[in-house]
PDB file of N, CA and C in Angstrom:
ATOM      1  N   UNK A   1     -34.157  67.833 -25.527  1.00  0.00           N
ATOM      2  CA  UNK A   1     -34.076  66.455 -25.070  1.00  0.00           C
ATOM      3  C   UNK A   1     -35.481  65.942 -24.785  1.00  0.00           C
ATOM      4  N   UNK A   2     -35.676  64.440 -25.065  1.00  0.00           N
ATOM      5  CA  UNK A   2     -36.911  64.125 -24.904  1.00  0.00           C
ATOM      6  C   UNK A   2     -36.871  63.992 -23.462  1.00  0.00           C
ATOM      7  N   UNK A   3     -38.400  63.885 -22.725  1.00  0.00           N
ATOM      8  CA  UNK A   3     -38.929  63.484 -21.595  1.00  0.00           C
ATOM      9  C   UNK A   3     -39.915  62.324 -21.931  1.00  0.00           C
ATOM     10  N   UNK A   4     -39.818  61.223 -20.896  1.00  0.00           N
ATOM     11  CA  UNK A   4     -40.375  60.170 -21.015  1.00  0.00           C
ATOM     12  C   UNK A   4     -41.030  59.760 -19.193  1.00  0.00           C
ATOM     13  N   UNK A   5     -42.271  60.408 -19.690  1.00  0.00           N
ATOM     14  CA  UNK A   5     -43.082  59.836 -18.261  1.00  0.00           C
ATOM     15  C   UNK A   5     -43.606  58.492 -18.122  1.00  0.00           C
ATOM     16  N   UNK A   6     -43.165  57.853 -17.348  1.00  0.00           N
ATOM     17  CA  UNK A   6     -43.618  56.222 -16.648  1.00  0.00           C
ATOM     18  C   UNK A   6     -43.595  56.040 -15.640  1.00  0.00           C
ATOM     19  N   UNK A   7     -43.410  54.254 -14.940  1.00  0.00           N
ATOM     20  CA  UNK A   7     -43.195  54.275 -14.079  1.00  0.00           C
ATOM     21  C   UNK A   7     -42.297  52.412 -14.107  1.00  0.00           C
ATOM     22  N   UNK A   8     -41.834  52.303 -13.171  1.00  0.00           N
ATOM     23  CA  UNK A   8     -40.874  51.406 -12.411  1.00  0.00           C
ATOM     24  C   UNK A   8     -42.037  50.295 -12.452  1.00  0.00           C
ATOM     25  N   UNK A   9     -43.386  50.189 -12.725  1.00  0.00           N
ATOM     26  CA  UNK A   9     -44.329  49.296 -12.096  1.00  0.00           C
ATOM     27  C   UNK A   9     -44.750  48.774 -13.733  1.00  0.00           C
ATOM     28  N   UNK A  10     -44.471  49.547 -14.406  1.00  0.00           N
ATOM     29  CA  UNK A  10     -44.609  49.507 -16.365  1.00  0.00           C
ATOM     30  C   UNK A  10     -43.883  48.580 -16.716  1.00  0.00           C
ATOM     31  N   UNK A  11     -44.526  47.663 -17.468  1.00  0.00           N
ATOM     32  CA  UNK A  11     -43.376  46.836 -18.674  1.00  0.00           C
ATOM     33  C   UNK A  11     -43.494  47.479 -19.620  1.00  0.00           C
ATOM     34  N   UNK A  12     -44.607  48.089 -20.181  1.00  0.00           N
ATOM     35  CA  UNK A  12     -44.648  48.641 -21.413  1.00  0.00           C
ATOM     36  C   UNK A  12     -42.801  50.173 -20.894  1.00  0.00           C
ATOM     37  N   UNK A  13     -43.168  50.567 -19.833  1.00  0.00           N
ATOM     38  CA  UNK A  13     -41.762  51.808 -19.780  1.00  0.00           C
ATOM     39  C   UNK A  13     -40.727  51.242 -19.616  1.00  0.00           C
ATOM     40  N   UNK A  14     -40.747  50.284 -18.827  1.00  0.00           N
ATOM     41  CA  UNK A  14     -39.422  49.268 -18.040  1.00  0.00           C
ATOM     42  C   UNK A  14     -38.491  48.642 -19.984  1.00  0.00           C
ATOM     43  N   UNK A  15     -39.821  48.437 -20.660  1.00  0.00           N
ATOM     44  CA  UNK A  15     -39.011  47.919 -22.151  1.00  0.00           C
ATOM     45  C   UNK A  15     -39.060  49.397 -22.768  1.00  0.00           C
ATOM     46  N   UNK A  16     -39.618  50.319 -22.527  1.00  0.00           N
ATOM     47  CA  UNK A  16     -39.432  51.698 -23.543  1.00  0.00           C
ATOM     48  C   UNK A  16     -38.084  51.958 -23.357  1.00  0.00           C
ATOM     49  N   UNK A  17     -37.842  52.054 -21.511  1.00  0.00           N
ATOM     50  CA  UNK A  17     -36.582  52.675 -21.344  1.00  0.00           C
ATOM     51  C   UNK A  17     -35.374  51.690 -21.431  1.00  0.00           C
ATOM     52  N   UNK A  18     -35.817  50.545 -21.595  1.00  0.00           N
ATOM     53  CA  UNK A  18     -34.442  49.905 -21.886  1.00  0.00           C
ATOM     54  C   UNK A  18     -33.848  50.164 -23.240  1.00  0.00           C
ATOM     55  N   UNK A  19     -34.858  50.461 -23.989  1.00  0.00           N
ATOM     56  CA  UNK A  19     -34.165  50.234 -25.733  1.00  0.00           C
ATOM     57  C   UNK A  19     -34.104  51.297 -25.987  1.00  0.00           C
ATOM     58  N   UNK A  20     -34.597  52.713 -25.221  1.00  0.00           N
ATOM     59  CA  UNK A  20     -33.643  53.825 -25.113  1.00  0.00           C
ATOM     60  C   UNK A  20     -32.208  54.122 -25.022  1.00  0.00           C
ATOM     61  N   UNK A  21     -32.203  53.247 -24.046  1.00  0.00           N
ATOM     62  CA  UNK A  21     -30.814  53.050 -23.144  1.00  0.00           C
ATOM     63  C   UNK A  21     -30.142  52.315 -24.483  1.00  0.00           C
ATOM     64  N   UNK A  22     -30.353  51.548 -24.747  1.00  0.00           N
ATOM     65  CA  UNK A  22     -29.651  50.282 -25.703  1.00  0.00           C
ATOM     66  C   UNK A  22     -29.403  51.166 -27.160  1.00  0.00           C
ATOM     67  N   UNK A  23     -29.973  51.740 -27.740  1.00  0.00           N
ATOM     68  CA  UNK A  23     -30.132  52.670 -28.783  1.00  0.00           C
ATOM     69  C   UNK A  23     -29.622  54.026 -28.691  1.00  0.00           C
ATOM     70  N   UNK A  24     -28.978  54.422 -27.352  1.00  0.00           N
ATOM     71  CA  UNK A  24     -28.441  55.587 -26.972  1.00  0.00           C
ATOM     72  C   UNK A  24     -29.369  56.836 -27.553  1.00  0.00           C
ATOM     73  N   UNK A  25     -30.742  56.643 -27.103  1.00  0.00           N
ATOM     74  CA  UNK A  25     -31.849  57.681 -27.216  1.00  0.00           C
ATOM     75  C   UNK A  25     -31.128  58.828 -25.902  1.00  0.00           C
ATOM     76  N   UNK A  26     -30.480  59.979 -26.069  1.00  0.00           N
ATOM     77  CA  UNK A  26     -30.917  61.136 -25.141  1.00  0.00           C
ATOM     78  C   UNK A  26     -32.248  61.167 -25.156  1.00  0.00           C
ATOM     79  N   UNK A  27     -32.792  61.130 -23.037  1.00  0.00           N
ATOM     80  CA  UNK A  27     -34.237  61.405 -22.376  1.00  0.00           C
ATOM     81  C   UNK A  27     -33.606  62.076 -21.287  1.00  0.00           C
ATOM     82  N   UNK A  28     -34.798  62.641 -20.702  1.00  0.00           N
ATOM     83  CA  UNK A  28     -34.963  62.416 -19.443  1.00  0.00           C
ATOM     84  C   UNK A  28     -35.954  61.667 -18.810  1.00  0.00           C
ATOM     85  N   UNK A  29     -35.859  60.954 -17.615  1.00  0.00           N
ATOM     86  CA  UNK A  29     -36.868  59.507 -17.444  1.00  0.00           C
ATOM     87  C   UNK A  29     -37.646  60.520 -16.094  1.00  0.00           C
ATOM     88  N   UNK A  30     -39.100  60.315 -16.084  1.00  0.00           N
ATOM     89  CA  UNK A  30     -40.269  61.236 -14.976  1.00  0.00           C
ATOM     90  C   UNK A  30     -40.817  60.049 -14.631  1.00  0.00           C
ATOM     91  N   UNK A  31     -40.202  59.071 -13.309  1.00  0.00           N
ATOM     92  CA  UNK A  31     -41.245  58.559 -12.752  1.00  0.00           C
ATOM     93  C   UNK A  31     -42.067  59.084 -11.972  1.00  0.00           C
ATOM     94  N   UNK A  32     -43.471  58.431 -12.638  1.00  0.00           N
ATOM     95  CA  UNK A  32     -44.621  59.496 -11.823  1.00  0.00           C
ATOM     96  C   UNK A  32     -45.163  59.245 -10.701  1.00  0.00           C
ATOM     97  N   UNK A  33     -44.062  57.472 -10.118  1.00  0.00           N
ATOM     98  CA  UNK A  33     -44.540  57.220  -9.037  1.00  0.00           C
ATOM     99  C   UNK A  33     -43.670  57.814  -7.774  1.00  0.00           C
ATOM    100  N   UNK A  34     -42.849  57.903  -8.124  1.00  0.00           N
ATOM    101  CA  UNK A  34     -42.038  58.408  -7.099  1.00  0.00           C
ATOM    102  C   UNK A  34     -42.359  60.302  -6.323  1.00  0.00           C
ATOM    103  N   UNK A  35     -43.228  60.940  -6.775  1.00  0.00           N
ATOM    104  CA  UNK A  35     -43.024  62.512  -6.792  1.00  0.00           C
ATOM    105  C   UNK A  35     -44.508  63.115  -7.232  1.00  0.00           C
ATOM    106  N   UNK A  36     -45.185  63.343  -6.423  1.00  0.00           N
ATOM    107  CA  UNK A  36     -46.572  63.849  -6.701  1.00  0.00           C
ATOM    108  C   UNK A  36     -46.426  65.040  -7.544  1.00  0.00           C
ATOM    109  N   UNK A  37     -45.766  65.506  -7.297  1.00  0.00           N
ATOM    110  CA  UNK A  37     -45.664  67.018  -8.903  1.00  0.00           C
ATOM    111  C   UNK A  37     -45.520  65.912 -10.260  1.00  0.00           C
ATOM    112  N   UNK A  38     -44.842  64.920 -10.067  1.00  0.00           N
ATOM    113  CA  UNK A  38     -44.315  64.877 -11.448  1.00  0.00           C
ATOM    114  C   UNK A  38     -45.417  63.824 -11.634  1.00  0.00           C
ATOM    115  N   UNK A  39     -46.484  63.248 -10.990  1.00  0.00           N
ATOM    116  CA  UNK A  39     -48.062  62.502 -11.291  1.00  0.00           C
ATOM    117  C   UNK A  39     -48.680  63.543 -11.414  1.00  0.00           C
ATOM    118  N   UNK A  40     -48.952  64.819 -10.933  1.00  0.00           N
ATOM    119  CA  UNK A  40     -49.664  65.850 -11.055  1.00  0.00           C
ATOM    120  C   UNK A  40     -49.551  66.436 -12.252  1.00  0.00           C
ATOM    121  N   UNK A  41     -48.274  66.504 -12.940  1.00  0.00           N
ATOM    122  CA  UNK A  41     -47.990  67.529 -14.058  1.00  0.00           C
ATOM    123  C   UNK A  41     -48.104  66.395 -15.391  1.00  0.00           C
ATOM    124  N   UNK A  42     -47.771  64.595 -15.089  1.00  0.00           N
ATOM    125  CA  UNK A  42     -48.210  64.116 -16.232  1.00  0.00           C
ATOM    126  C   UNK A  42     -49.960  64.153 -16.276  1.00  0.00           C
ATOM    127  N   UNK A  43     -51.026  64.311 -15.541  1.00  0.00           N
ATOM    128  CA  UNK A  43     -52.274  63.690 -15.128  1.00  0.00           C
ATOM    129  C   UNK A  43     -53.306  64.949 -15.895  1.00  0.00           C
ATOM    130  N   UNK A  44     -51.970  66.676 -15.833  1.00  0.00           N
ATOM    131  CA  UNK A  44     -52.845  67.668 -16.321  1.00  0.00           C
ATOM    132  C   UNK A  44     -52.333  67.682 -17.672  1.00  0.00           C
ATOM    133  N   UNK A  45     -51.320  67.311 -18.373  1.00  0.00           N
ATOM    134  CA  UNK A  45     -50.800  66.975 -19.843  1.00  0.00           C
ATOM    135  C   UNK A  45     -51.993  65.554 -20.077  1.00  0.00           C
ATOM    136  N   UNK A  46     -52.027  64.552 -19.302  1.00  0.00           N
ATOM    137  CA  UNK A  46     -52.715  63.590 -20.555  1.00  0.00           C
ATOM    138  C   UNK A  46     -54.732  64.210 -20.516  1.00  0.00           C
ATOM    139  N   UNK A  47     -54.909  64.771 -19.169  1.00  0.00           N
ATOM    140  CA  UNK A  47     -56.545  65.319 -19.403  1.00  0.00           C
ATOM    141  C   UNK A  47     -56.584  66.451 -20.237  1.00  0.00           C
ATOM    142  N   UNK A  48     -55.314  67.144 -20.712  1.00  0.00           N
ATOM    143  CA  UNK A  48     -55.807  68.115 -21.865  1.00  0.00           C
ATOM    144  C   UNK A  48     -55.397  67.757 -23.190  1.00  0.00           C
ATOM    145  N   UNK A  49     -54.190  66.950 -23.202  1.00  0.00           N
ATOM    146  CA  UNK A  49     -53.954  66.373 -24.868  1.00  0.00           C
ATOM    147  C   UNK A  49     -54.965  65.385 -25.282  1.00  0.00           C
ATOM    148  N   UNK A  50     -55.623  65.508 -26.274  1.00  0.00           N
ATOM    149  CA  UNK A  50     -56.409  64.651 -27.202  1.00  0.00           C
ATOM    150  C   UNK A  50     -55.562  63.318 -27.782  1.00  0.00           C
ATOM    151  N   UNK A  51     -54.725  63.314 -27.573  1.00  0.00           N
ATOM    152  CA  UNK A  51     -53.575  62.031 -27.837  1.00  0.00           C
ATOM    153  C   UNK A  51     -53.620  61.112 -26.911  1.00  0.00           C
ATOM    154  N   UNK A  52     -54.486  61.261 -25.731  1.00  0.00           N
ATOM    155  CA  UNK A  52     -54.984  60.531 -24.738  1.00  0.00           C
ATOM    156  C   UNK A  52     -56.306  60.068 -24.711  1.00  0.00           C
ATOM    157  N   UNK A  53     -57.134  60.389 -25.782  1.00  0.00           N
ATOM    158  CA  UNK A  53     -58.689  59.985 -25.699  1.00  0.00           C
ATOM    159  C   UNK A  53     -58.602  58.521 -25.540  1.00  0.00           C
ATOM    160  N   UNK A  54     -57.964  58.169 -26.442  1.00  0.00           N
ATOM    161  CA  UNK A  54     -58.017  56.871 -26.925  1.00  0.00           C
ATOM    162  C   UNK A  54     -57.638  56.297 -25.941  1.00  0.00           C
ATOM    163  N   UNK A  55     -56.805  56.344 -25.414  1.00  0.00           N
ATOM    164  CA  UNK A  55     -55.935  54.957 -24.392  1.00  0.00           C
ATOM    165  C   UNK A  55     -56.840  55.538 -23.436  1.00  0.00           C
ATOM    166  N   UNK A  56     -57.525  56.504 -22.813  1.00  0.00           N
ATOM    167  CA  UNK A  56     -58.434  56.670 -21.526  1.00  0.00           C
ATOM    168  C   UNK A  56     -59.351  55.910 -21.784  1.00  0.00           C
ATOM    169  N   UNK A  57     -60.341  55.612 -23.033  1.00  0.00           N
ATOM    170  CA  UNK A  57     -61.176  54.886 -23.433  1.00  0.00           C
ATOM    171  C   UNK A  57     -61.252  53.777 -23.074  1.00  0.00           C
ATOM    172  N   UNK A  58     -59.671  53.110 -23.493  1.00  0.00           N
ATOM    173  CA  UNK A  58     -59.659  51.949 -23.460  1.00  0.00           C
ATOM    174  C   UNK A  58     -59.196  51.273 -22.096  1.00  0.00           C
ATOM    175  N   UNK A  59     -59.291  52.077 -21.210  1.00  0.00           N
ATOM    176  CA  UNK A  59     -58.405  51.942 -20.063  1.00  0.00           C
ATOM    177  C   UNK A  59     -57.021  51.712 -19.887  1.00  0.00           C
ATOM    178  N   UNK A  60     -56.097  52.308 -20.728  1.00  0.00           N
ATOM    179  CA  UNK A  60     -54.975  52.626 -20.245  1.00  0.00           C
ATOM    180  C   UNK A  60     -54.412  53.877 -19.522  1.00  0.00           C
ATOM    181  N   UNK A  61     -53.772  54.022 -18.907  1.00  0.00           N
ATOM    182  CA  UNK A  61     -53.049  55.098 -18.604  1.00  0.00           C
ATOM    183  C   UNK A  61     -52.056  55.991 -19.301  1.00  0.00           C
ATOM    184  N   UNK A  62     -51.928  55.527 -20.440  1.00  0.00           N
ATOM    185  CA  UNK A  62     -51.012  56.667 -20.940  1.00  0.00           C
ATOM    186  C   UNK A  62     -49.933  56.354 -21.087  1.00  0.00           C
ATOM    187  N   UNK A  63     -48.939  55.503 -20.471  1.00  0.00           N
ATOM    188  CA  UNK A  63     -47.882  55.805 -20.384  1.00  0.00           C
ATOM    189  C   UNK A  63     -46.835  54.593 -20.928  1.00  0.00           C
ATOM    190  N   UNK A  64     -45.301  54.578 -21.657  1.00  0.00           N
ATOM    191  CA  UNK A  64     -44.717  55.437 -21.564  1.00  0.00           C
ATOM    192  C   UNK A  64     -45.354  56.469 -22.310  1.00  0.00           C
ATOM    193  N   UNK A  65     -45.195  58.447 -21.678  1.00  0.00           N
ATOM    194  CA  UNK A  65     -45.637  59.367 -22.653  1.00  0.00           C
ATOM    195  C   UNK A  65     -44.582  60.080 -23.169  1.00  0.00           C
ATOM    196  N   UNK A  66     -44.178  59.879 -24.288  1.00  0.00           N
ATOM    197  CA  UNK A  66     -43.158  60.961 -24.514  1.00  0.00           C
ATOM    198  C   UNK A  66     -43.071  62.677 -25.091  1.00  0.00           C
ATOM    199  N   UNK A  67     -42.096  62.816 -24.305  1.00  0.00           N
ATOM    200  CA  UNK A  67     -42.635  64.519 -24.773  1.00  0.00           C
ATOM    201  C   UNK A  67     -41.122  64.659 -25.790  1.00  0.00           C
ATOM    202  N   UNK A  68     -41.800  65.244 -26.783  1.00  0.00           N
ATOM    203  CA  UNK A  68     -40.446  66.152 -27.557  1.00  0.00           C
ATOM    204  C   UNK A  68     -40.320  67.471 -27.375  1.00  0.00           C
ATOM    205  N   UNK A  69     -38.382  67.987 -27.273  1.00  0.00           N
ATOM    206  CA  UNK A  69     -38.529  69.098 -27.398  1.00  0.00           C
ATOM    207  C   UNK A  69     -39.192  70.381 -27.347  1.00  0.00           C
ATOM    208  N   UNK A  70     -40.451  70.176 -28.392  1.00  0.00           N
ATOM    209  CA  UNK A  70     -41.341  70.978 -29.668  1.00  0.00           C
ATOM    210  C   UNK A  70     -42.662  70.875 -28.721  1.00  0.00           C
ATOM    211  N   UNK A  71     -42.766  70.028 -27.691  1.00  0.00           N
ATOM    212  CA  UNK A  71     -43.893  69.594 -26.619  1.00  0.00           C
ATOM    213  C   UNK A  71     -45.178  68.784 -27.532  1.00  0.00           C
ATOM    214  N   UNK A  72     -44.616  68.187 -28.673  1.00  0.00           N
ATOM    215  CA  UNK A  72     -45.344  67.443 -29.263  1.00  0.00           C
ATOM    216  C   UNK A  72     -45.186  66.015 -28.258  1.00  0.00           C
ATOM    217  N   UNK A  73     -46.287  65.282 -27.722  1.00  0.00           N
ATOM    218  CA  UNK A  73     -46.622  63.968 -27.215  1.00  0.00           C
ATOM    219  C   UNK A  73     -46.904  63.171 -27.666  1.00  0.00           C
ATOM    220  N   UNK A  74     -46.142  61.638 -27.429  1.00  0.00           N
ATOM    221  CA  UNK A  74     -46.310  60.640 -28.084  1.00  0.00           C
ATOM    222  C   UNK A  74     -46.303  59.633 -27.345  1.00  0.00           C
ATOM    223  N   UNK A  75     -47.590  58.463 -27.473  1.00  0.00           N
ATOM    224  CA  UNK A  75     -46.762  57.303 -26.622  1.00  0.00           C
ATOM    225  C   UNK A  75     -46.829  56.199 -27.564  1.00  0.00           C
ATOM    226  N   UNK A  76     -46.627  56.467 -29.020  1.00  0.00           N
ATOM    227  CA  UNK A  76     -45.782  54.743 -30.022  1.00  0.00           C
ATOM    228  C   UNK A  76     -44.177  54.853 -29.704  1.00  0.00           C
ATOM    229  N   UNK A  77     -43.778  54.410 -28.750  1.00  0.00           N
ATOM    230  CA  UNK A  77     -41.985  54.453 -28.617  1.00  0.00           C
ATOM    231  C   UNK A  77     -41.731  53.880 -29.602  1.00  0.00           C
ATOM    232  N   UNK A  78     -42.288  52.508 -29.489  1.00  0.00           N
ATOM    233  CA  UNK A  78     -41.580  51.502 -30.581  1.00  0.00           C
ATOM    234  C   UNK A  78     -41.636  51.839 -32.134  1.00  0.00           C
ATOM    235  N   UNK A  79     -42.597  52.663 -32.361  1.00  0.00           N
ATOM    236  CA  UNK A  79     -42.987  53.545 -33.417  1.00  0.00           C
ATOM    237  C   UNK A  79     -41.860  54.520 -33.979  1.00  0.00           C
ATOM    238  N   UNK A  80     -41.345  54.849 -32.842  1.00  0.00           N
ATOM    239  CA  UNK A  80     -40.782  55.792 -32.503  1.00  0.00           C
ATOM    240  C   UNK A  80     -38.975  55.390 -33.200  1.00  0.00           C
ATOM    241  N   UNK A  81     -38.727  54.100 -32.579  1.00  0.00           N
ATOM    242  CA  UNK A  81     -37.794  53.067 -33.063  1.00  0.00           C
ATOM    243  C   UNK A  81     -37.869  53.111 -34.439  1.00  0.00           C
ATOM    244  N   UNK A  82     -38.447  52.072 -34.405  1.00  0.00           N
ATOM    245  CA  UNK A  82     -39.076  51.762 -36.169  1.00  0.00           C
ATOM    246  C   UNK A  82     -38.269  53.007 -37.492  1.00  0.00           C
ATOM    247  N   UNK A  83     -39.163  54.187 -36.639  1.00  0.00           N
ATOM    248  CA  UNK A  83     -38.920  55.243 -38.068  1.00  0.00           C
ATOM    249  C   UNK A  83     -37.563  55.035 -38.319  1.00  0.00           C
ATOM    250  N   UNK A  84     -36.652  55.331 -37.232  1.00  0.00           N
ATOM    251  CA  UNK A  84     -35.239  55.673 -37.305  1.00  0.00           C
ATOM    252  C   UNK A  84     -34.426  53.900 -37.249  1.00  0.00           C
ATOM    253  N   UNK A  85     -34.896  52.887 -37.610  1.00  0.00           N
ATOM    254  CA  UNK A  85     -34.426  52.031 -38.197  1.00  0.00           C
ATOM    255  C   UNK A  85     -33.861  51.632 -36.977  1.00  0.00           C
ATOM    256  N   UNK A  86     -34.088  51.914 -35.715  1.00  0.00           N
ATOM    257  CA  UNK A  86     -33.040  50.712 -34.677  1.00  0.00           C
ATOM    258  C   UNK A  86     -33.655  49.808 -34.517  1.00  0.00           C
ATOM    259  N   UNK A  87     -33.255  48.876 -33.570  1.00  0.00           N
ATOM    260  CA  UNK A  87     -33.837  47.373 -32.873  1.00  0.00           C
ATOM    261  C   UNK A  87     -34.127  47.602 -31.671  1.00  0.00           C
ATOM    262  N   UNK A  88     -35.885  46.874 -31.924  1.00  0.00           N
ATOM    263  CA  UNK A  88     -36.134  47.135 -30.566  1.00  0.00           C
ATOM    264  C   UNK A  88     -36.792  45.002 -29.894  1.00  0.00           C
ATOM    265  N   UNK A  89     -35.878  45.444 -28.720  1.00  0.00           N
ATOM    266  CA  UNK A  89     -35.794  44.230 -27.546  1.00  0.00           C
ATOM    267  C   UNK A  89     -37.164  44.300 -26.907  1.00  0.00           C
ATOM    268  N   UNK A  90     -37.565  43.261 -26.132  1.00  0.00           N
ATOM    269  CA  UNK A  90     -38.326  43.217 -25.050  1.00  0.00           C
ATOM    270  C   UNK A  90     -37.855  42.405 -24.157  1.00  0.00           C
ATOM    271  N   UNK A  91     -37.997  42.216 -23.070  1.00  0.00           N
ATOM    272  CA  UNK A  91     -37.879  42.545 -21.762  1.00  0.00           C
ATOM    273  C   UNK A  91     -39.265  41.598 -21.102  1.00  0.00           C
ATOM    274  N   UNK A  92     -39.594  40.191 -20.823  1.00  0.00           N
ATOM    275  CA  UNK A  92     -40.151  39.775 -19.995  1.00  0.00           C
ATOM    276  C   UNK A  92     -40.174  40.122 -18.947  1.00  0.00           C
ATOM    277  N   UNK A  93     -41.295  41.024 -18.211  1.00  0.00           N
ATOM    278  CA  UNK A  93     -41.668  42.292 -16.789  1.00  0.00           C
ATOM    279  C   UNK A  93     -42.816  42.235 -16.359  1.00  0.00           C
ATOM    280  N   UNK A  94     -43.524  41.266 -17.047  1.00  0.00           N
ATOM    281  CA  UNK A  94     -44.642  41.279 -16.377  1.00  0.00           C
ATOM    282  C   UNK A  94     -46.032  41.238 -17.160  1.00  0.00           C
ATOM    283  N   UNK A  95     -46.820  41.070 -16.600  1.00  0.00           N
ATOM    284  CA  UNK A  95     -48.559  41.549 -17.176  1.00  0.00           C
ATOM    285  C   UNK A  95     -48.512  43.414 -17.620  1.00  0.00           C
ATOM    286  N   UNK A  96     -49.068  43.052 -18.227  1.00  0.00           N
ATOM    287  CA  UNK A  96     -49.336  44.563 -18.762  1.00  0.00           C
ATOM    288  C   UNK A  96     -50.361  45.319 -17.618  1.00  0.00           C
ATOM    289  N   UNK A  97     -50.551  46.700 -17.728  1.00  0.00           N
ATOM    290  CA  UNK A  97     -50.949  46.980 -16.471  1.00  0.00           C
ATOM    291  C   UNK A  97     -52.332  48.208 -16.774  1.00  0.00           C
ATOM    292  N   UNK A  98     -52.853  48.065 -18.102  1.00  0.00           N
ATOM    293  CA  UNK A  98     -54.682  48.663 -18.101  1.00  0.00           C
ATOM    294  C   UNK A  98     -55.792  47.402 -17.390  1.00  0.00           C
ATOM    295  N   UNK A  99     -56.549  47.798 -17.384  1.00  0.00           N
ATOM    296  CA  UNK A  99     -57.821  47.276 -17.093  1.00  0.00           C
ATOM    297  C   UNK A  99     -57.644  45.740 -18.217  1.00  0.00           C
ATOM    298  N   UNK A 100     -57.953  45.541 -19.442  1.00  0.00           N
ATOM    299  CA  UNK A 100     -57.880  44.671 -20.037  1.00  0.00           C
ATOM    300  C   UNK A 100     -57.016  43.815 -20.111  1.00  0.00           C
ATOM    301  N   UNK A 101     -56.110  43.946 -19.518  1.00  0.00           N
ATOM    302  CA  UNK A 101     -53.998  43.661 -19.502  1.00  0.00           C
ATOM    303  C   UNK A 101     -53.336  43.473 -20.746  1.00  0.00           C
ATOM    304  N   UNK A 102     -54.055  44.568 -22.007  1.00  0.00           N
ATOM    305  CA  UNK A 102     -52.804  44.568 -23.068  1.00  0.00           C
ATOM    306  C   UNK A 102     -52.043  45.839 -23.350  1.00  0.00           C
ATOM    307  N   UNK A 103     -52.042  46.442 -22.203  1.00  0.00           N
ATOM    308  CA  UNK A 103     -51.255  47.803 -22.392  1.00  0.00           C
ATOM    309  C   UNK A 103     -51.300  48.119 -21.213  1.00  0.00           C
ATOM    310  N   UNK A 104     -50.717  49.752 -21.290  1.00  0.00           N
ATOM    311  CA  UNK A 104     -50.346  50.512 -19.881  1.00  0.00           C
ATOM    312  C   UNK A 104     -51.041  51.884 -20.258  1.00  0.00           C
TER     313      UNK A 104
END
């Protein structure tokens, strides 16, 4: 089952996990605000995956991050959509929440 780390404060997760939900994606949902292990254990996954250079660069945080199964990490959800041909919604939630405000 996938794992999907975010948070409640995300539009970019708040719309990941809705069109999960809507698309009947099996997850499990890790908010990382709620539970210092589970900010601790996403914070040592995105400083050692290289799948994070980029969005640290740019000042995002990472997230939604999804983990598969296989512990392969990903954060294109909508990408993610796409391949497998569903529809994906958005969800007016807000400003985006990096440094620049076009991502999370």
């Amino acid at each position: 089952m996938l794992k999907v780390y975010g948070s409640q404060m995300c539009p970019d997760c708040i719309n990941c996990k809705r069109n999960f939900d809507d698309n009947g994606i099996e997850y499990t949902y890790i908010d990382i605000n709620k539970n210092l292990k589970d900010l601790k254990d996403f914070l040592k996954m995105r400083d050692e995956n290289p799948i994070f250079d980029r969005l640290k660069a740019i000042g995002d945080i990472g997230i939604p991050a999804i983990v598969m199964e296989d512990d392969t990490v990903f954060t294109d959800w909508e990408g993610f959509l796409s391949e497998r041909n569903l529809p994906i919604t958005y969800e007016n939630v807000g400003k985006a929440c990096s440094i620049d405000g076009k991502g999370c």
